[in-house]
Protein backbone atom coordinates (compact mmCIF):
# COMPACT_ATOMS: atom_id res chain seq x y z
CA UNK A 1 -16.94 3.29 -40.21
CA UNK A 2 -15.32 4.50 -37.10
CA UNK A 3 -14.27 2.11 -34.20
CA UNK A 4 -17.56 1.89 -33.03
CA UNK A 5 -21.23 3.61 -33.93
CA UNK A 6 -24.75 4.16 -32.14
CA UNK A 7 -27.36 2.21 -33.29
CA UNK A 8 -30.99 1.81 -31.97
CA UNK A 9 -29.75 0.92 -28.00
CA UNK A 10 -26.69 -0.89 -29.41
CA UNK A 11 -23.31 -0.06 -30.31
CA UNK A 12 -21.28 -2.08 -33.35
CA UNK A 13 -17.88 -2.36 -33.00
CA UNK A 14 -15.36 -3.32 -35.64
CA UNK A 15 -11.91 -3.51 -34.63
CA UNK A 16 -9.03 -5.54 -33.74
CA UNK A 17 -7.54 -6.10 -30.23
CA UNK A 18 -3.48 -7.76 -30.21
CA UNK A 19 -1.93 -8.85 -27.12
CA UNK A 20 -4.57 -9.30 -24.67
CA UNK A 21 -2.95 -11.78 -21.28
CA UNK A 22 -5.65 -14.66 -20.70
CA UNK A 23 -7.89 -13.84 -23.94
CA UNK A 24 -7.82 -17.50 -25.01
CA UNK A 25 -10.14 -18.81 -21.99
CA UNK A 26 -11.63 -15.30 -21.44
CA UNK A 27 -15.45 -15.15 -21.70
CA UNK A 28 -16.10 -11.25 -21.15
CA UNK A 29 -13.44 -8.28 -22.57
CA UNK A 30 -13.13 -4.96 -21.34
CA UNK A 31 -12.09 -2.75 -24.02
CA UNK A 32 -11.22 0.95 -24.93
CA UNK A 33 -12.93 2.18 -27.56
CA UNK A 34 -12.85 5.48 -29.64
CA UNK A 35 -16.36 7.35 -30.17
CA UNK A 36 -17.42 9.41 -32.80
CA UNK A 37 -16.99 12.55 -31.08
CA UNK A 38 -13.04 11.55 -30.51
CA UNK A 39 -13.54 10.62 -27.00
CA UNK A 40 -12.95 7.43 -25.28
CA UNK A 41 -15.56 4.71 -23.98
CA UNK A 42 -14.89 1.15 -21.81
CA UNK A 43 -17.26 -1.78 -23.07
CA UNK A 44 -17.68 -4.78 -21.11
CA UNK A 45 -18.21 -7.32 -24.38
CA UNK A 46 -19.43 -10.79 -23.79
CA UNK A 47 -17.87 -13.20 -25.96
CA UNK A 48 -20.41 -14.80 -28.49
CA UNK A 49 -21.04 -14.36 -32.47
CA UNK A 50 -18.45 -11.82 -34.11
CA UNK A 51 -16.08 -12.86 -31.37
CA UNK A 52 -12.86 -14.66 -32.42
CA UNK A 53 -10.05 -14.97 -30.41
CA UNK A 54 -6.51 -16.93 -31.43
CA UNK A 55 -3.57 -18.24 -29.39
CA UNK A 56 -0.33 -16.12 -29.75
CA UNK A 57 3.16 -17.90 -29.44
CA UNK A 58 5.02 -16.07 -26.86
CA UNK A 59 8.62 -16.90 -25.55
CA UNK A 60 7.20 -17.15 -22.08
CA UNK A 61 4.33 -19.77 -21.17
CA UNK A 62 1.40 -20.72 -23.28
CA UNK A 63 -0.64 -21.07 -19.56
CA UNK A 64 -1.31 -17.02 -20.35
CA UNK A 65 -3.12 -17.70 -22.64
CA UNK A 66 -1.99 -14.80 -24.69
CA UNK A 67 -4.66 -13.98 -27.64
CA UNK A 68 -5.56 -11.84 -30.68
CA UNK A 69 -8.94 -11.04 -30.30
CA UNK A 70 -11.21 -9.25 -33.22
CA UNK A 71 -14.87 -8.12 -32.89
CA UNK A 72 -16.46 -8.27 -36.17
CA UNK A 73 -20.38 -6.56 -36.34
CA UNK A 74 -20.86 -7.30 -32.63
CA UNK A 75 -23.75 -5.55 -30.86
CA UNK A 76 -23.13 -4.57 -27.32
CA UNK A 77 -26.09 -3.40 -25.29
CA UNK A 78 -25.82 0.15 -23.65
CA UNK A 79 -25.83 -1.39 -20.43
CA UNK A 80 -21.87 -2.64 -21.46
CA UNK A 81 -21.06 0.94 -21.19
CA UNK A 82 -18.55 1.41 -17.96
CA UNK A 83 -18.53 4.70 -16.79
CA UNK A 84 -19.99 7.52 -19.04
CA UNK A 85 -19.71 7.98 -22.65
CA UNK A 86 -16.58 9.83 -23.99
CA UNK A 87 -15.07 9.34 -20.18
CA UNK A 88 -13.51 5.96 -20.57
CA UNK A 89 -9.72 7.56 -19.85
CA UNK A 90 -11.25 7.66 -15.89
CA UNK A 91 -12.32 4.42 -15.63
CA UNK A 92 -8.95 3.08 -16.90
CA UNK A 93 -7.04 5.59 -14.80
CA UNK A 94 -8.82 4.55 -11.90
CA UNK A 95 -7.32 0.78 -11.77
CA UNK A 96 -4.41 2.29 -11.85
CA UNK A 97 -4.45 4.48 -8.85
CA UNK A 98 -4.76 0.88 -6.86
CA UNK A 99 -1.83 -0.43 -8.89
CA UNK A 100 0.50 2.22 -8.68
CA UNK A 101 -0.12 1.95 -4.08
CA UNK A 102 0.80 -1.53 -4.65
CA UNK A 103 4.06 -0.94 -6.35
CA UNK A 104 4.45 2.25 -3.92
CA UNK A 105 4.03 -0.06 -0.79
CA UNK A 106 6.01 -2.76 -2.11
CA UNK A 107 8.70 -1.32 -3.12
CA UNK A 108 8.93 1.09 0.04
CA UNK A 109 9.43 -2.18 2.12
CA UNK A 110 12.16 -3.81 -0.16
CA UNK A 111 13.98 -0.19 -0.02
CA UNK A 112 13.66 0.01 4.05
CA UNK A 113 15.38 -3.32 4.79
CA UNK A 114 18.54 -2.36 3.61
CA UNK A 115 18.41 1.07 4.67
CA UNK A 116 17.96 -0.37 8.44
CA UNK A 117 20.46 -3.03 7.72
CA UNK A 118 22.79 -0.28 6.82
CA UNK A 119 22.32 2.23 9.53
């Protein structure tokens, strides 16, 4: 089976997630998924039955919380779906925009101190 299917109003997923920052205490995932038509979907999973998470030793601190997840024959109602099917890649892009004017703004002001300093 693929990394996730239609079925009824519910989509199974099957598929491992590594690496995920605060998936130890996290009760709801958002996750990237590949569709059957080679597109990409976002699906807000709850955590409950076919949801297993495990702590991952880092060399920074355990407070992250720093997990393996995997989703084993979990059903996710259609509702879960963010954005529109097979148009996930814009609803990840679009946290991005508001990360990348962070880093823009932030690291405009730590460049114009020493440029005034200097002049």
């Amino acid at each position: 089976m693929d990394d996730w299917q239609v079925m009824r109003k519910f989509r199974l997923t099957f598929f491992p997630q590594k690496w995920i920052t605060n998936g130890t205490f996290a009760d709801y995932f958002t996750v990237g998924c590949r569709t059957d038509q080679g597109g990409l979907s976002v699906l807000l999973i709850e955590r409950g039955p076919g949801v297993e998470t495990k702590p991952i030793k880092t060399p920074y601190s355990t407070t992250a919380g720093t997990a393996y997840i995997t989703f084993d024959n979990v059903f996710v109602p259609d509702d879960h779906l963010l954005g529109k099917e097979n148009k996930g890649l814009q609803v990840i892009l679009s946290n991005f925009n508001h990360e990348r004017c962070g880093l823009c703004l932030l690291s405009r002001r730590a460049l114009s101190k020493p440029f005034t300093d200097g002049v």
